[in-house]
C-alpha atoms as a PDB file:
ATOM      1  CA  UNK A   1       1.790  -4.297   4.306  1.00  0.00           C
ATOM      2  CA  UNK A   2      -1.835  -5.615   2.474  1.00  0.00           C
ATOM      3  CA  UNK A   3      -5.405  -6.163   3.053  1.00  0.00           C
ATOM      4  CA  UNK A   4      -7.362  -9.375   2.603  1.00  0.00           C
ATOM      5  CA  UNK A   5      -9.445  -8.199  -0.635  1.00  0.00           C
ATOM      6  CA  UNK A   6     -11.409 -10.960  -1.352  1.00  0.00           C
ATOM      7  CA  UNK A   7     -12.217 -14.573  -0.694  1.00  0.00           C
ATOM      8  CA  UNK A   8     -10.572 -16.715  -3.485  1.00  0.00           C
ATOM      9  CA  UNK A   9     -12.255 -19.467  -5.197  1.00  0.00           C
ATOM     10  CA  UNK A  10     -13.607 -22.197  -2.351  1.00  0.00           C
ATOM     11  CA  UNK A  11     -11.220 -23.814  -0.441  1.00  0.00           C
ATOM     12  CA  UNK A  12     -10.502 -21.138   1.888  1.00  0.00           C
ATOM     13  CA  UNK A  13      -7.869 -18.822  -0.225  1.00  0.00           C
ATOM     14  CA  UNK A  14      -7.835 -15.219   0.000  1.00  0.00           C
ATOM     15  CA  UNK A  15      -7.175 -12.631  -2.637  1.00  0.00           C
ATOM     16  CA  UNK A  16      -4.595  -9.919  -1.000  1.00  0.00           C
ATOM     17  CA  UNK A  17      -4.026  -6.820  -2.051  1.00  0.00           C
ATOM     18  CA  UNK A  18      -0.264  -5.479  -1.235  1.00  0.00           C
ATOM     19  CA  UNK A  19       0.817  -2.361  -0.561  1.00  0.00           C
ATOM     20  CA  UNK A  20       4.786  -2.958  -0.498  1.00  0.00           C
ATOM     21  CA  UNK A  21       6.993  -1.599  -2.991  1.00  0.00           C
ATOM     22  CA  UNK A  22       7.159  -4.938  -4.672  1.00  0.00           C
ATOM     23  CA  UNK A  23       4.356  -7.386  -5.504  1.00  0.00           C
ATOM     24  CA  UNK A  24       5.831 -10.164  -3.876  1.00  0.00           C
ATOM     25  CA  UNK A  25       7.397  -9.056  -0.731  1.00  0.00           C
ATOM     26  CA  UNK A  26       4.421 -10.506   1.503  1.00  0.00           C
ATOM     27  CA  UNK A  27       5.504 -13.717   0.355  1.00  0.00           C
ATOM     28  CA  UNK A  28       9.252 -13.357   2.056  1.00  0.00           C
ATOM     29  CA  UNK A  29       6.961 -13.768   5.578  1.00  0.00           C
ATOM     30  CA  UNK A  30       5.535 -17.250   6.929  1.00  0.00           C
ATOM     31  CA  UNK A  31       3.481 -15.687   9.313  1.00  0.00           C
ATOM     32  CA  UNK A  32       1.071 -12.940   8.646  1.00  0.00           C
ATOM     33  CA  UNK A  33      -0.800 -10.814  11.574  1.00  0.00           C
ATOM     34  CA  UNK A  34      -4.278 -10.044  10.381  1.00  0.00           C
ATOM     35  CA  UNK A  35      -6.843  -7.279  12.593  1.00  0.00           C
ATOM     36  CA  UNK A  36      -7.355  -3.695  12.271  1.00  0.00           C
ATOM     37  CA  UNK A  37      -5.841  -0.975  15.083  1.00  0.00           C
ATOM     38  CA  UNK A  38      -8.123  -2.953  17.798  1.00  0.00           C
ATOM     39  CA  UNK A  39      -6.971  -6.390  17.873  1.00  0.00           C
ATOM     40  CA  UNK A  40      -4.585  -8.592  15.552  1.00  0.00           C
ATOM     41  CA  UNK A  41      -4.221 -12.246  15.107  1.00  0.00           C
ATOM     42  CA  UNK A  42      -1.568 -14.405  13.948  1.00  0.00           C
ATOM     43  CA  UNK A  43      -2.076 -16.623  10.724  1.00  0.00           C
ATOM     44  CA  UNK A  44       0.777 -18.769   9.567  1.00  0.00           C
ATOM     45  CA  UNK A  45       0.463 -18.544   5.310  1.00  0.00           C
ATOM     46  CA  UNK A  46       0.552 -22.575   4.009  1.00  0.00           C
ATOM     47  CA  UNK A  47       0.896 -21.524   0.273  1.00  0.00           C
ATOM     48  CA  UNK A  48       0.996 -18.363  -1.617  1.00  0.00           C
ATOM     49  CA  UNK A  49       1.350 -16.584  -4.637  1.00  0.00           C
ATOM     50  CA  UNK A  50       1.384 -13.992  -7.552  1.00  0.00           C
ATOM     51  CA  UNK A  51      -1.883 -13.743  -9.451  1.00  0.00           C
ATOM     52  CA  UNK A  52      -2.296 -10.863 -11.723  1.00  0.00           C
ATOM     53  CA  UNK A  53      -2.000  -8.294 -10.122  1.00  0.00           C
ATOM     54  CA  UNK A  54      -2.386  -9.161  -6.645  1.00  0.00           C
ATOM     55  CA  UNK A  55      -1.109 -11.960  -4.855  1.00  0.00           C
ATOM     56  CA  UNK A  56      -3.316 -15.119  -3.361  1.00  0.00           C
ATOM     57  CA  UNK A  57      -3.080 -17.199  -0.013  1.00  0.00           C
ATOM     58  CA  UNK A  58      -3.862 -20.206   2.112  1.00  0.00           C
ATOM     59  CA  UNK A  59      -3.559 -19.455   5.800  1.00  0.00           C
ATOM     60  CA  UNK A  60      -3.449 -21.830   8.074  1.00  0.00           C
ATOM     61  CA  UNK A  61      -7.067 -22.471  10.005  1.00  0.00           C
ATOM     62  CA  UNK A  62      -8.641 -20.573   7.094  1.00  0.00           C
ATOM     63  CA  UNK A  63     -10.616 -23.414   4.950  1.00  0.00           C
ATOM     64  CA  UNK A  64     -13.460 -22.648   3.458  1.00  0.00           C
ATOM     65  CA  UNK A  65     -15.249 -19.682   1.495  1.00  0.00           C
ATOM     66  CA  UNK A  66     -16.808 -18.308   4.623  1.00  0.00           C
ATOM     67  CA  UNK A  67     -13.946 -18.296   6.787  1.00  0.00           C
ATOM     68  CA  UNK A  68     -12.429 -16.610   4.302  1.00  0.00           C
ATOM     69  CA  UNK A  69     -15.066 -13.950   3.148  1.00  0.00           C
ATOM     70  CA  UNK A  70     -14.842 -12.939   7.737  1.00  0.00           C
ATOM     71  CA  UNK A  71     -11.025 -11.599   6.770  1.00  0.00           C
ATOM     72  CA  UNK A  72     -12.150  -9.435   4.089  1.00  0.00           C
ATOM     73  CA  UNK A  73     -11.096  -5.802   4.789  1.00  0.00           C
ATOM     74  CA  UNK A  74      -8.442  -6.557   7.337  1.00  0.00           C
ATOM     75  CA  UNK A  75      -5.040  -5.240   7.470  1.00  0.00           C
ATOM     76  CA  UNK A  76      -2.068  -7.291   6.999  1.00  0.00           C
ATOM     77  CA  UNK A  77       1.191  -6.517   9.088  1.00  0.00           C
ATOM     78  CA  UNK A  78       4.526  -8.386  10.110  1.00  0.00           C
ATOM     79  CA  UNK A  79       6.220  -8.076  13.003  1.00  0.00           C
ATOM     80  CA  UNK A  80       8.547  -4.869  13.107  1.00  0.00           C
ATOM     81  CA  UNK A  81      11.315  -7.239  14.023  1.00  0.00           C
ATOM     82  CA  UNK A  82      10.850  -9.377  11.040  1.00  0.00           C
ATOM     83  CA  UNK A  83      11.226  -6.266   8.501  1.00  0.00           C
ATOM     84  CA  UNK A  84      14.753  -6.101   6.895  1.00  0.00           C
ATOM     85  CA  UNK A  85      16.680  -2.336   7.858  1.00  0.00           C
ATOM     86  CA  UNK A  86      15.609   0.672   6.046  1.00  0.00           C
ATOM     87  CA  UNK A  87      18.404   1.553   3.259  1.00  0.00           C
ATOM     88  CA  UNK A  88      20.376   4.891   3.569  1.00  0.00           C
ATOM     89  CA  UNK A  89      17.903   7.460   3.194  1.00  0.00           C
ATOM     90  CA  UNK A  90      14.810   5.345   3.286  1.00  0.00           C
ATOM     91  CA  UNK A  91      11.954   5.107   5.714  1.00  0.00           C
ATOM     92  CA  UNK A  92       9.378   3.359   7.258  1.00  0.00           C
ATOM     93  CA  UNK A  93       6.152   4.799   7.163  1.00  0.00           C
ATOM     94  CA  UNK A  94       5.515   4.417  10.843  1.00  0.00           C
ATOM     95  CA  UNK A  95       9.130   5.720  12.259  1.00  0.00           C
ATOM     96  CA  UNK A  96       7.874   9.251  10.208  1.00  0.00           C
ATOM     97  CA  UNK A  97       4.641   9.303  12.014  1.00  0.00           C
ATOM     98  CA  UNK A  98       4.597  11.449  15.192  1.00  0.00           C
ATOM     99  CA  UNK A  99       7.548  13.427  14.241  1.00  0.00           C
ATOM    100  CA  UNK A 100       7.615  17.522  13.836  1.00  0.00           C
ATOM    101  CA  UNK A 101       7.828  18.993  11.178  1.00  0.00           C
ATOM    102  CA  UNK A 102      10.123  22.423  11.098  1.00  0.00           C
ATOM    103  CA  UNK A 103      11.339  24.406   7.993  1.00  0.00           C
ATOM    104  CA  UNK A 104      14.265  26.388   7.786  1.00  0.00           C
ATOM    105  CA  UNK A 105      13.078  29.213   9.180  1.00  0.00           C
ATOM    106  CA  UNK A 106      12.656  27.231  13.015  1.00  0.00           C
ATOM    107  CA  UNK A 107       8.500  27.465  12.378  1.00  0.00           C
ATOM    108  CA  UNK A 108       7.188  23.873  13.603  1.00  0.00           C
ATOM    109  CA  UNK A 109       4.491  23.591  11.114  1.00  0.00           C
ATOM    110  CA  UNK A 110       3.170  20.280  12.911  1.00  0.00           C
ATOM    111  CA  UNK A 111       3.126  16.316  13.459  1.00  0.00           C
ATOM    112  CA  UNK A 112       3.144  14.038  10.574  1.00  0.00           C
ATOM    113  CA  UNK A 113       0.079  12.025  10.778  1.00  0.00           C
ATOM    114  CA  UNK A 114       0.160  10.095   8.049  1.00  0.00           C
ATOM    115  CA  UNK A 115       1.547   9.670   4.135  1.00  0.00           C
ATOM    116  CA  UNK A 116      -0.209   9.049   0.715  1.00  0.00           C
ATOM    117  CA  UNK A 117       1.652   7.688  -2.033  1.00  0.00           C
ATOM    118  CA  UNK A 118       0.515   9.589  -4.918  1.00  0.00           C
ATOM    119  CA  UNK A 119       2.822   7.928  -7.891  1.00  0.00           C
ATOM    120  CA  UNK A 120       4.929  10.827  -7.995  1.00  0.00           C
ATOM    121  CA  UNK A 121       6.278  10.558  -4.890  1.00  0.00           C
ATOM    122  CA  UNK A 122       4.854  10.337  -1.262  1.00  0.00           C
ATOM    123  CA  UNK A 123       3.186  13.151   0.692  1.00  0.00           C
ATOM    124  CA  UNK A 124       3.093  13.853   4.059  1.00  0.00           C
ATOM    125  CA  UNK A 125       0.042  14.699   6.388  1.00  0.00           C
ATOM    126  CA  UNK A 126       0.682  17.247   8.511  1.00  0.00           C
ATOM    127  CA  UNK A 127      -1.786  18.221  11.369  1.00  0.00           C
ATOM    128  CA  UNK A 128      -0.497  21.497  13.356  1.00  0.00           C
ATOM    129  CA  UNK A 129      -2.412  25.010  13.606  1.00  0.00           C
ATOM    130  CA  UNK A 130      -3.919  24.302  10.241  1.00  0.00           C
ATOM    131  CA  UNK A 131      -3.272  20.287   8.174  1.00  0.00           C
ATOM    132  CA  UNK A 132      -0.604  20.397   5.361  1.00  0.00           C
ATOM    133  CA  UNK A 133      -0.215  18.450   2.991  1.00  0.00           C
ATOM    134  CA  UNK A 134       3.964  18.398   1.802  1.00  0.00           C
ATOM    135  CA  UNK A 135       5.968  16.496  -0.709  1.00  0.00           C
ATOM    136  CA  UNK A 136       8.372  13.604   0.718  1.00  0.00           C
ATOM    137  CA  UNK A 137      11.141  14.370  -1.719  1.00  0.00           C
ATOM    138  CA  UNK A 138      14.204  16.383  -2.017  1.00  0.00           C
ATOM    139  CA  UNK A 139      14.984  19.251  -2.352  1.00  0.00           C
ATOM    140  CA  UNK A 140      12.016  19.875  -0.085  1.00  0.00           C
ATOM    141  CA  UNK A 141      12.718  17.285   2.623  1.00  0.00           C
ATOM    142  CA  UNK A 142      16.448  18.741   3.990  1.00  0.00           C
ATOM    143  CA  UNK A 143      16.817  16.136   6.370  1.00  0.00           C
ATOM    144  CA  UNK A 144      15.223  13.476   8.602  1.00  0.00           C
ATOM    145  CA  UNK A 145      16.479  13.399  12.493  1.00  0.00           C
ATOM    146  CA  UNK A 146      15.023   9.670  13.666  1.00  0.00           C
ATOM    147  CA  UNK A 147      16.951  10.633  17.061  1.00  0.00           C
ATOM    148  CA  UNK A 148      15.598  14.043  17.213  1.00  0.00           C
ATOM    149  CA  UNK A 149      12.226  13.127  16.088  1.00  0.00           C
ATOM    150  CA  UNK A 150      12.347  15.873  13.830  1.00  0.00           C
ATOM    151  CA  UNK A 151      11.958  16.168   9.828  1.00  0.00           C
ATOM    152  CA  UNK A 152      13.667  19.659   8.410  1.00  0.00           C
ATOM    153  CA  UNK A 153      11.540  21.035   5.553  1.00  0.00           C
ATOM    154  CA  UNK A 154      12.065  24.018   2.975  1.00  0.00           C
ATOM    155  CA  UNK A 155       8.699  24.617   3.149  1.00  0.00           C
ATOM    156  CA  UNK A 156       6.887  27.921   3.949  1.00  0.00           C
ATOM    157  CA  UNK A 157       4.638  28.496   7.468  1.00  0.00           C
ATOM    158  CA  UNK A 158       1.942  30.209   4.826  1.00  0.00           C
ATOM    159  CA  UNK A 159       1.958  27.801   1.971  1.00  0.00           C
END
């Protein structure tokens, strides 16, 4: 959901930079999990807020420059539990990871392995005989099976 950019002044505040559709959304969570893809730890947030463009925090056991300069680079996440449901046609980035990807003809073209968000819209990463890279939007995307783990593309096996 973020990453600890910075350290923050000298009390122990860091500077976070989000990456959730709105600048503020961290701040609907009073406990932030902070690690990398080896190890997370929990870190309940005493104050927080919108600064510029980014947002600022005080977590709990976090208070001084130092202490604060050791988080910078790690990933912030929430429990899955905690996150509200995903609208009518929206997803999580992490329930579209793993899933095939098959266009109309039947030709599985692959496993999505990842998104960017380009501005335009997002893109997924597709790793199969060859990686593809293929827009997240209608009318390309037909349909997205959670159950079947399967995403339906109008998308060619040689583009």
């Amino acid at each position: 959901m973020g990453r600890v950019a910075a350290p923050y002044a000298i009390r122990g505040w860091i500077k976070v930079q989000p990456f959730t559709e709105y600048l503020d959304s961290l701040l609907d969570y009073p406990v932030w999990r902070l690690g990398k893809k080896t190890g997370w730890q929990e870190y309940r947030v005493l104050d927080a807020r919108i600064h510029s463009n980014s947002l600022i925090a005080q977590l709990e056991g976090v208070n001084d420059r130092s202490q604060a300069e050791a988080l910078q680079g790690l990933e912030i996440a929430v429990a899955r539990d905690e996150l509200p449901e995903a609208e009518e046609g929206e997803y999580y980035w992490d329930d579209l990871i793993g899933l095939d990807v098959v266009n109309l003809d039947g030709v599985n073209l692959g496993k999505v392995t990842g998104l960017l968000e380009t501005g335009a819209h997002d893109v997924l990463e597709v790793e199969g005989e060859r990686p593809r890279l293929i827009p997240f939007t209608e009318p390309i995307v037909v349909e997205v099976d959670l159950k079947a783990g399967r995403i339906k593309v109008d998308w060619g096996a040689d583009y």
